[in-house]
C-alpha atoms as a PDB file:
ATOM      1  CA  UNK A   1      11.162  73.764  38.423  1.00  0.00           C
ATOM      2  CA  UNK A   2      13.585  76.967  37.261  1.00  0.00           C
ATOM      3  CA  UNK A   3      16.229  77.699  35.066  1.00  0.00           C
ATOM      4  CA  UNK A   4      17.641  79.681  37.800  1.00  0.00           C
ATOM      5  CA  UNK A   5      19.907  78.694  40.919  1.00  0.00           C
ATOM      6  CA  UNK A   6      18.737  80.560  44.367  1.00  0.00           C
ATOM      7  CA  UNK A   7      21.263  81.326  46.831  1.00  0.00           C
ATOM      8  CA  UNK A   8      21.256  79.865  49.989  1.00  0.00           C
ATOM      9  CA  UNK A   9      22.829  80.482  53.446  1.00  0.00           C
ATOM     10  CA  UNK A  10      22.833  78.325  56.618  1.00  0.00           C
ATOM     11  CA  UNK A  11      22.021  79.769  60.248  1.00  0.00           C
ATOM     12  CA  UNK A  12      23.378  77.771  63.119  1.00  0.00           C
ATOM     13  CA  UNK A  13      23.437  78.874  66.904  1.00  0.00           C
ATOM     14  CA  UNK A  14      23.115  82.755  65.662  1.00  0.00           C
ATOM     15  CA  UNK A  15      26.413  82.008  63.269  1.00  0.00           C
ATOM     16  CA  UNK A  16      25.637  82.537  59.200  1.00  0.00           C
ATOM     17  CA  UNK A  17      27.810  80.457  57.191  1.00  0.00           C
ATOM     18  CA  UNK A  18      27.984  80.595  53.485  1.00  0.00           C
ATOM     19  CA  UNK A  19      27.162  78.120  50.647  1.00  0.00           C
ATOM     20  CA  UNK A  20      30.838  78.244  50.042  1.00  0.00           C
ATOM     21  CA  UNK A  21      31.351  76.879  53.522  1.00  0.00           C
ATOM     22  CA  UNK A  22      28.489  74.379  53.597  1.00  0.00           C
ATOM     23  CA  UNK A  23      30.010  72.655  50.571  1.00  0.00           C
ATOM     24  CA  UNK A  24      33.577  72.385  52.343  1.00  0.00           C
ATOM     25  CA  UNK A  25      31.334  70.636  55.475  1.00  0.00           C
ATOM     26  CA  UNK A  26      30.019  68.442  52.434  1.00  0.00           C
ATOM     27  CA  UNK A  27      33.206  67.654  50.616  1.00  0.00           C
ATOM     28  CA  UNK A  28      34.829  66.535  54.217  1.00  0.00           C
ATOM     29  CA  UNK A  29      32.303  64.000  54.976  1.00  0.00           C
ATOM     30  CA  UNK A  30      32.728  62.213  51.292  1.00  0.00           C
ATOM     31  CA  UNK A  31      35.773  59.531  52.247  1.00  0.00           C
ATOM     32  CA  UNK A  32      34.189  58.571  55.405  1.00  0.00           C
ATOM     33  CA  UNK A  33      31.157  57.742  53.598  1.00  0.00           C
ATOM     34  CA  UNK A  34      32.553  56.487  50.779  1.00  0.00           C
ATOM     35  CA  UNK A  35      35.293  54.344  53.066  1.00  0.00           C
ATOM     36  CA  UNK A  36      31.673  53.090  55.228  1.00  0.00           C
ATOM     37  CA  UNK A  37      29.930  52.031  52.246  1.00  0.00           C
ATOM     38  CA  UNK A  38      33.724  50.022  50.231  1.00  0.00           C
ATOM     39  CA  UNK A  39      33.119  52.480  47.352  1.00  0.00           C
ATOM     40  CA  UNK A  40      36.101  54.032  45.285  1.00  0.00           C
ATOM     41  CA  UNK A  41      35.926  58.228  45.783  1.00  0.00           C
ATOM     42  CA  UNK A  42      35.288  59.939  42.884  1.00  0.00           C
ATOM     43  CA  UNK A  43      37.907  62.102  41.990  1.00  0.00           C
ATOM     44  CA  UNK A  44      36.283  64.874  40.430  1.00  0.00           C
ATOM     45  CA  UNK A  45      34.817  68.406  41.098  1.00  0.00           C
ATOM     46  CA  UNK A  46      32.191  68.410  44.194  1.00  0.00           C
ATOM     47  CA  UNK A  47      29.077  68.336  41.979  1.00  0.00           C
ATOM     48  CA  UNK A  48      30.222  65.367  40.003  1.00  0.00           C
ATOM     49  CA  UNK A  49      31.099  63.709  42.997  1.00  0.00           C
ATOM     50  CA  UNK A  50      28.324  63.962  44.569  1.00  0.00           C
ATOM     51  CA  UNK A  51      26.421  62.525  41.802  1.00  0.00           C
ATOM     52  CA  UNK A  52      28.716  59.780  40.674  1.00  0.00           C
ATOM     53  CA  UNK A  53      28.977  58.546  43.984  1.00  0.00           C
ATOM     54  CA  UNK A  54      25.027  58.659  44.581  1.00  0.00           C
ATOM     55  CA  UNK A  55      24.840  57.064  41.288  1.00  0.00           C
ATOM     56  CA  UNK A  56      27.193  53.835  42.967  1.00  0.00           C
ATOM     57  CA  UNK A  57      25.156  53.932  45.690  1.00  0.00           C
ATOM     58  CA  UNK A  58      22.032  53.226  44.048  1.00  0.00           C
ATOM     59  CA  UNK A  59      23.512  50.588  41.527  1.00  0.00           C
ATOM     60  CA  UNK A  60      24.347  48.671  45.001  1.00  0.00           C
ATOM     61  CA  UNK A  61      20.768  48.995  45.500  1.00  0.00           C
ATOM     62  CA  UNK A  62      18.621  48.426  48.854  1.00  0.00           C
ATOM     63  CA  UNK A  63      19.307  44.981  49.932  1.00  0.00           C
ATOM     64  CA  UNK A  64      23.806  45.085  49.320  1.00  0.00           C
ATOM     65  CA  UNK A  65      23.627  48.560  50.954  1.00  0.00           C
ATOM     66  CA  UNK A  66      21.913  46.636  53.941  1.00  0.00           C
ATOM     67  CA  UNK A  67      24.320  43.844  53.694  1.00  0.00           C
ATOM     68  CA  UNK A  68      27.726  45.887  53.146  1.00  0.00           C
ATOM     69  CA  UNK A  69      25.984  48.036  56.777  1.00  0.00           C
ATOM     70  CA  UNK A  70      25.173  45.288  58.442  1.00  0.00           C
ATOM     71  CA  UNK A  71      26.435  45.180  61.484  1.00  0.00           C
ATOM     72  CA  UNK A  72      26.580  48.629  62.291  1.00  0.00           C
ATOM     73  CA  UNK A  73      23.019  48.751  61.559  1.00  0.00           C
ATOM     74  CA  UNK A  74      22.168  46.398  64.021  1.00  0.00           C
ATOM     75  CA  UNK A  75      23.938  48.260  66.556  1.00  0.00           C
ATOM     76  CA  UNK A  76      22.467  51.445  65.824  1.00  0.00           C
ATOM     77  CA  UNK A  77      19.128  49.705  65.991  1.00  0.00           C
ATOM     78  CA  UNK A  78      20.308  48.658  69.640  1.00  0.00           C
ATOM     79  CA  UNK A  79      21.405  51.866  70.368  1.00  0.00           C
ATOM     80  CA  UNK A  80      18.602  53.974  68.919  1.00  0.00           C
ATOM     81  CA  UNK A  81      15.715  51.898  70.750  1.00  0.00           C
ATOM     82  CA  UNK A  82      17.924  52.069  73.720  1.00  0.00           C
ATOM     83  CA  UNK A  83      18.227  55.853  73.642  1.00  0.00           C
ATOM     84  CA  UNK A  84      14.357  56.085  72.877  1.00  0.00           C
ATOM     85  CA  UNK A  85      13.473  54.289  76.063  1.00  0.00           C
ATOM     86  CA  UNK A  86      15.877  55.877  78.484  1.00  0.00           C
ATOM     87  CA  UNK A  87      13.944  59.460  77.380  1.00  0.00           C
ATOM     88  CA  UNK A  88      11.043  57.989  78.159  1.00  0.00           C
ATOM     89  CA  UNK A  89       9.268  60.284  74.923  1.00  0.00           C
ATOM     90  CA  UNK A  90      11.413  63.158  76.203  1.00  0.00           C
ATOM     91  CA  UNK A  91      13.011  64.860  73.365  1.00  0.00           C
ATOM     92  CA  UNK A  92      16.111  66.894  72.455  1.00  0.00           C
ATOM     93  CA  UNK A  93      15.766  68.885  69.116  1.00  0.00           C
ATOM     94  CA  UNK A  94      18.892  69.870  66.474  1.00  0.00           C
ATOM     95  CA  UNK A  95      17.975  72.888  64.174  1.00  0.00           C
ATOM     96  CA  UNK A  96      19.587  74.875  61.489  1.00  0.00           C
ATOM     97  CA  UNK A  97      18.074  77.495  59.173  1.00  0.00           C
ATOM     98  CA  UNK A  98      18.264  78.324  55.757  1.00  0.00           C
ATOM     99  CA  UNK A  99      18.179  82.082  53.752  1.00  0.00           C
ATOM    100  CA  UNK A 100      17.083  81.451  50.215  1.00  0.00           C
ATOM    101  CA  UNK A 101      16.693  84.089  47.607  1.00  0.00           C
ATOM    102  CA  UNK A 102      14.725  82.488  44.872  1.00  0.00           C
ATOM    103  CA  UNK A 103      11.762  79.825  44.932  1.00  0.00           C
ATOM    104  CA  UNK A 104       8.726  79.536  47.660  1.00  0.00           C
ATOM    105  CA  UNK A 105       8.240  77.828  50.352  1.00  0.00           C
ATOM    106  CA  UNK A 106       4.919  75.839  49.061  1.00  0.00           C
ATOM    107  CA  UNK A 107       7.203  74.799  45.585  1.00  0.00           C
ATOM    108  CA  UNK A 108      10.119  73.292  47.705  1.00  0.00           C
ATOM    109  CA  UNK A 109       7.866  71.366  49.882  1.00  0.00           C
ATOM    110  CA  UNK A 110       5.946  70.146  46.756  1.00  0.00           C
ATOM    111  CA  UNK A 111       9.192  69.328  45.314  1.00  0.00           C
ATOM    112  CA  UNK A 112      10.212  67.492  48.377  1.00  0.00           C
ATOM    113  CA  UNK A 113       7.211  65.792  48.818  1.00  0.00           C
ATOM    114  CA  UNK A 114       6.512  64.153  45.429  1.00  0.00           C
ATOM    115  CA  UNK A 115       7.545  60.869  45.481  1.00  0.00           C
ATOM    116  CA  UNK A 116       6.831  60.288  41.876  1.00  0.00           C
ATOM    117  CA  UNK A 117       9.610  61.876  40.752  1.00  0.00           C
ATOM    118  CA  UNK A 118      11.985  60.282  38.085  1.00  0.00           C
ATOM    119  CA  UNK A 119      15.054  61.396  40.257  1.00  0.00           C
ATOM    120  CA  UNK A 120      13.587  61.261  43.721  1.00  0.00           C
ATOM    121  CA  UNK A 121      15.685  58.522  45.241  1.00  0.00           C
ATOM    122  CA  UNK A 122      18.781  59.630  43.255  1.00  0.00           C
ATOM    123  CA  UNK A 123      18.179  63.486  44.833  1.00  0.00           C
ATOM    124  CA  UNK A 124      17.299  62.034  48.467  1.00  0.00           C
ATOM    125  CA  UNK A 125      20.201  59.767  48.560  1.00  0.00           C
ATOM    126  CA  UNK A 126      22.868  62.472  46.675  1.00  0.00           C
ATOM    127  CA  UNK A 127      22.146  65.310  49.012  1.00  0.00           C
ATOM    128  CA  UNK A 128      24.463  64.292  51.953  1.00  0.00           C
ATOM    129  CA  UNK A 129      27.024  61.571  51.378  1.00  0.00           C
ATOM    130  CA  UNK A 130      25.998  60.102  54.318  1.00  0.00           C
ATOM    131  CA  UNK A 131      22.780  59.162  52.706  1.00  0.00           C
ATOM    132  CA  UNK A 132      23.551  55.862  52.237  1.00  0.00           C
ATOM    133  CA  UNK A 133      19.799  55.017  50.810  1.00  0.00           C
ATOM    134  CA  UNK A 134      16.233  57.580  50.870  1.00  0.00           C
ATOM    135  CA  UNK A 135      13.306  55.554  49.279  1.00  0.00           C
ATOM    136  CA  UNK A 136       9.480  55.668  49.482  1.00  0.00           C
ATOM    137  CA  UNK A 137       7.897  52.729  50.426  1.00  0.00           C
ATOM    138  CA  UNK A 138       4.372  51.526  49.075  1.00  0.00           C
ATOM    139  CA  UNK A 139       2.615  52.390  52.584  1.00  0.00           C
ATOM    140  CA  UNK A 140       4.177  55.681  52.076  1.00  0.00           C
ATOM    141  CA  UNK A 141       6.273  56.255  54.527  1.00  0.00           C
ATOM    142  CA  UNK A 142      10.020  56.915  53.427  1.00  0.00           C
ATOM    143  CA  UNK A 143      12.927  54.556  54.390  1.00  0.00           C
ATOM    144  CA  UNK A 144      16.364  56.087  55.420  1.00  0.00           C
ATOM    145  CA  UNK A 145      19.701  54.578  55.762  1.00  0.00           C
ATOM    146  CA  UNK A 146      22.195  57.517  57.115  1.00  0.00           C
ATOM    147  CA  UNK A 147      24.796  58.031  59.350  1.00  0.00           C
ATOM    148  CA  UNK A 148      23.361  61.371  61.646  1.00  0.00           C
ATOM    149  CA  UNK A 149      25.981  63.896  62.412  1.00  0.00           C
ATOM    150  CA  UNK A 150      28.560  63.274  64.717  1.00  0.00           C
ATOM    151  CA  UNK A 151      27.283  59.682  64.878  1.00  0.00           C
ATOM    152  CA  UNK A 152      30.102  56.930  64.334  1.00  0.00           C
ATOM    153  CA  UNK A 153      26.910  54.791  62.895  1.00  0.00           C
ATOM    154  CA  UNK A 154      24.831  54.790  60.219  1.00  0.00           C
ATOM    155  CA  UNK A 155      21.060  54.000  61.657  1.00  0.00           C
ATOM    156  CA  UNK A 156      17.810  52.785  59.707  1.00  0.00           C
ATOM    157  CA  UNK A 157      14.687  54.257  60.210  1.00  0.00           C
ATOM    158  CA  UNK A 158      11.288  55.129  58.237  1.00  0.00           C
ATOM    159  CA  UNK A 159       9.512  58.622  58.606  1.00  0.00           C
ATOM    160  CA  UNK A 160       6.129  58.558  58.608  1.00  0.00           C
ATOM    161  CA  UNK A 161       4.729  62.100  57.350  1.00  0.00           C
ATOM    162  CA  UNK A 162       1.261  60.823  57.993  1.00  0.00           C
ATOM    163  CA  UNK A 163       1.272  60.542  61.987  1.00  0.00           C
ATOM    164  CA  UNK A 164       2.676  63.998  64.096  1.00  0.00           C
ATOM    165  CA  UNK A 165       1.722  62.563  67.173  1.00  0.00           C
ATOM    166  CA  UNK A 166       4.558  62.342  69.091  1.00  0.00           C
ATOM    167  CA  UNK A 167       6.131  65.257  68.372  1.00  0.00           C
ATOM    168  CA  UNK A 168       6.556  67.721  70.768  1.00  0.00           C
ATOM    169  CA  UNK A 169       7.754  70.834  68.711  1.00  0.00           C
ATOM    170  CA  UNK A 170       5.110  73.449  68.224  1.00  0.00           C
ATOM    171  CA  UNK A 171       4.153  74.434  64.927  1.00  0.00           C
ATOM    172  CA  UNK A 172       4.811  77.680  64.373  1.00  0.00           C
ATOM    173  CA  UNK A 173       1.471  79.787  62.974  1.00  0.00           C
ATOM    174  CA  UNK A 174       3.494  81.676  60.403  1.00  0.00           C
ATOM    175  CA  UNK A 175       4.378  78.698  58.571  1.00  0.00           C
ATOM    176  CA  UNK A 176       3.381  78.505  54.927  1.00  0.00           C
ATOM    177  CA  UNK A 177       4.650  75.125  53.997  1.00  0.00           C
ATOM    178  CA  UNK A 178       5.862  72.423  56.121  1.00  0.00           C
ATOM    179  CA  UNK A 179       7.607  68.386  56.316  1.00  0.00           C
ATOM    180  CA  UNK A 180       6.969  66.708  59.183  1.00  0.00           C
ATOM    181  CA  UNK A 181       6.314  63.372  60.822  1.00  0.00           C
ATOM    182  CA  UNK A 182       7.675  60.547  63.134  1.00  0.00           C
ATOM    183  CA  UNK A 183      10.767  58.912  63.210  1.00  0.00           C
ATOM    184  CA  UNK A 184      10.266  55.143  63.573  1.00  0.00           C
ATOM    185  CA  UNK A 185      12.885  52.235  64.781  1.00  0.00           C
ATOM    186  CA  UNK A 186      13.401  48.811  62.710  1.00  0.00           C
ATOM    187  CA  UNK A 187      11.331  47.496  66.280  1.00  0.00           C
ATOM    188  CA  UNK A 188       8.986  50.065  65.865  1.00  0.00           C
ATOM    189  CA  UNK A 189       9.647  52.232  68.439  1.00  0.00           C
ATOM    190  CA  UNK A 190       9.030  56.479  67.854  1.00  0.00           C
ATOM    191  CA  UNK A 191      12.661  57.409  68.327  1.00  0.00           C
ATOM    192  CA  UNK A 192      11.857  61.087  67.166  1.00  0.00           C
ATOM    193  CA  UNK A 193      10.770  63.074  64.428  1.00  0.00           C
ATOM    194  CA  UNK A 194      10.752  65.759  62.084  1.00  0.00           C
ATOM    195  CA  UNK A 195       9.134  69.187  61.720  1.00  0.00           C
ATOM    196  CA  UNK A 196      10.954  70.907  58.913  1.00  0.00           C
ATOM    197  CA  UNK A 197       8.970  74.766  58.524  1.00  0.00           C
ATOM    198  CA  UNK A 198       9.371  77.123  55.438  1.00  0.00           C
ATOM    199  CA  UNK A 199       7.749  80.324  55.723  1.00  0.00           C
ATOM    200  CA  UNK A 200       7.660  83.198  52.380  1.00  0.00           C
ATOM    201  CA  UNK A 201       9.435  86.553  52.560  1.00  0.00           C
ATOM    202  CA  UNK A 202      10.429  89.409  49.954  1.00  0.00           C
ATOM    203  CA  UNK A 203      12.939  87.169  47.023  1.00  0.00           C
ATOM    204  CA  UNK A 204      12.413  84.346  48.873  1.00  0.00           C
ATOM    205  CA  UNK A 205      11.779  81.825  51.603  1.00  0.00           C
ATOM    206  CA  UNK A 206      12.743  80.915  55.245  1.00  0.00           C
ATOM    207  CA  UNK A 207      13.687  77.589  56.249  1.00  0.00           C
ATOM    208  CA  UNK A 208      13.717  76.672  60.168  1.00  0.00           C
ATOM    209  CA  UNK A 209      14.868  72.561  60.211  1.00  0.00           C
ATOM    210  CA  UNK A 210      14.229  70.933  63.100  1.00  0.00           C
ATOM    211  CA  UNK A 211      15.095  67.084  64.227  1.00  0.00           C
ATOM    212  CA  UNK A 212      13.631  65.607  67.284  1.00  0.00           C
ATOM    213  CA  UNK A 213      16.196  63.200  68.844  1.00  0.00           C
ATOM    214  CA  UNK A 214      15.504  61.057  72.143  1.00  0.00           C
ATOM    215  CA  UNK A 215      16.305  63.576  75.315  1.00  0.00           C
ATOM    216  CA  UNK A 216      19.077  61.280  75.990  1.00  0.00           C
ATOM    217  CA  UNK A 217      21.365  61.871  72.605  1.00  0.00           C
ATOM    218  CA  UNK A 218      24.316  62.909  73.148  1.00  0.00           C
ATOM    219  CA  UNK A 219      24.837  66.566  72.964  1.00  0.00           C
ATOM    220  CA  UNK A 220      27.793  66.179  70.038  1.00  0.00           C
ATOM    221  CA  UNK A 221      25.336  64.627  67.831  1.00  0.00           C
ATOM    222  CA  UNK A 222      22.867  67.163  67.947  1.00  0.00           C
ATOM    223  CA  UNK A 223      25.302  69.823  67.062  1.00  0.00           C
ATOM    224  CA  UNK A 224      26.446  68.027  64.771  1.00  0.00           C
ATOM    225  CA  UNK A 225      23.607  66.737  62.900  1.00  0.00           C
ATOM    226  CA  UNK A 226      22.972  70.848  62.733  1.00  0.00           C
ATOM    227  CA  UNK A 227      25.476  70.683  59.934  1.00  0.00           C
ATOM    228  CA  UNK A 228      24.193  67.448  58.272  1.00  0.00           C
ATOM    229  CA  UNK A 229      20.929  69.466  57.825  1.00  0.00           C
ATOM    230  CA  UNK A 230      22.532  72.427  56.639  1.00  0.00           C
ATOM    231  CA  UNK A 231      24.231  69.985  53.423  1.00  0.00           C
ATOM    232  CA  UNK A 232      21.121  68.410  52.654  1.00  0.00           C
ATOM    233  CA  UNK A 233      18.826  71.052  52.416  1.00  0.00           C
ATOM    234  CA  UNK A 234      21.050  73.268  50.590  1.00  0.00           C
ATOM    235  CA  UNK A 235      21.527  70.979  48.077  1.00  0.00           C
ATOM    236  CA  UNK A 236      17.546  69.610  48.030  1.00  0.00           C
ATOM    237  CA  UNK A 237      17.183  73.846  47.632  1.00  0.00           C
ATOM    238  CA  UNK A 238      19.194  73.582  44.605  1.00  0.00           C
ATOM    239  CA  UNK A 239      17.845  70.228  43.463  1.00  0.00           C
ATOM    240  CA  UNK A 240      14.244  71.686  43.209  1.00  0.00           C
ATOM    241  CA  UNK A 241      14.622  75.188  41.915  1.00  0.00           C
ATOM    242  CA  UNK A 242      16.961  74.161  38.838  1.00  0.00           C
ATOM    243  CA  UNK A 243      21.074  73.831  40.001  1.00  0.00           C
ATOM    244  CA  UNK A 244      20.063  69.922  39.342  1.00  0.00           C
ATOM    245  CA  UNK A 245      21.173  66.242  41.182  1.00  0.00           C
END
């Protein structure tokens, strides 16, 4: 969308962290991903391996990235419908926010949103290496294969950006531009949801990132997953407004 890079730092619990230190988050998680998935690590600089290996991900494609996850998918499934019923519809959230100079809030959401992008399952699936597969379906809902922060499993699960009805965060009146929509189980089952806000200033644009996980998740995961959102949207920043997949 622009020749130029923005720059981007991550809020988290009050704490402002760096792109420099989001990137070291990002470059930790690569051989556990790479190890889940039986792919060699690229040995190269971040940015190249983060697009190699998103490149060997896709050439598995959908149905040997299923097989190869398998079994831990079918426990997560357990586990995730489990944890959905216990709450009952109560809900636990996990945010992080983003400073970007450069871009708009309306562009990255159009960016993010358009699913008829040459590259949009190559950027979905190469902004976290535990993006083991992001794909729109034909109904248009978008099917996700990840492993959630501080989760020992990778889970599947489709978000619906059609249907907000079971979320319970508020949307915020200030918001210019937003992504959100319900997290659904292999069974069916709302497990939680999304409601990702951006919101212009001067340079810029405000990012508040917000995942709804059943109330019963356990609290590591939710400060964890603060830092899984913190590599992905950095890098989807990037993606959109010119630094490239």
């Amino acid at each position: 969308m622009s020749n130029a890079s923005p720059t981007v730092h991550a809020t988290i619990d009050g704490h402002r962290f760096s792109r420099d230190q989001v990137l070291a988050w990002e470059a930790e998680r690569l051989p556990a991903a790479a190890s889940k998935i039986g792919l060699p690590l690229p040995s190269r600089d971040l940015a190249r391996q983060r697009a190699e290996f998103a490149d060997s991900k896709l050439a598995l494609g959908a149905d040997e990235i299923k097989h190869r996850l398998r079994r831990d998918l079918r426990v997560g499934d357990i586990v995730a419908n489990t944890t959905a019923r216990l709450s009952r519809g109560g809900r636990a959230t996990s945010v992080c926010e983003l400073q970007v100079t450069g871009g708009s809030a309306a562009g990255f959401v159009q960016w993010f949103d358009d699913t008829s992008r040459d590259d949009y399952t190559h950027s979905m699936t190469a902004a976290h290496p535990d993006h083991f597969l992001i794909q729109a379906l034909p109904d248009g809902r978008q099917e996700v294969i990840e492993t959630t922060g501080g989760s020992p499993l990778p889970t599947r699960f489709l978000v619906d950006y059609a249907d907000l009805t079971t979320l319970t965060t508020p949307p915020d009146p200030a918001t210019d531009a937003e992504a959100a929509g319900v997290a659904i189980s292999g069974k069916g089952l709302h497990i939680g949801g999304v409601r990702h806000e951006f919101r212009d200033v001067p340079g810029g644009f405000h990012a508040r990132l917000c995942v709804e996980f059943p109330r019963t998740t356990l609290p590591r995961i939710l400060s964890e997953h603060r830092r899984h959102l913190a590599i992905e949207f950095s890098n989807w920043v990037e993606f959109a407004f010119g630094a490239g997949s």
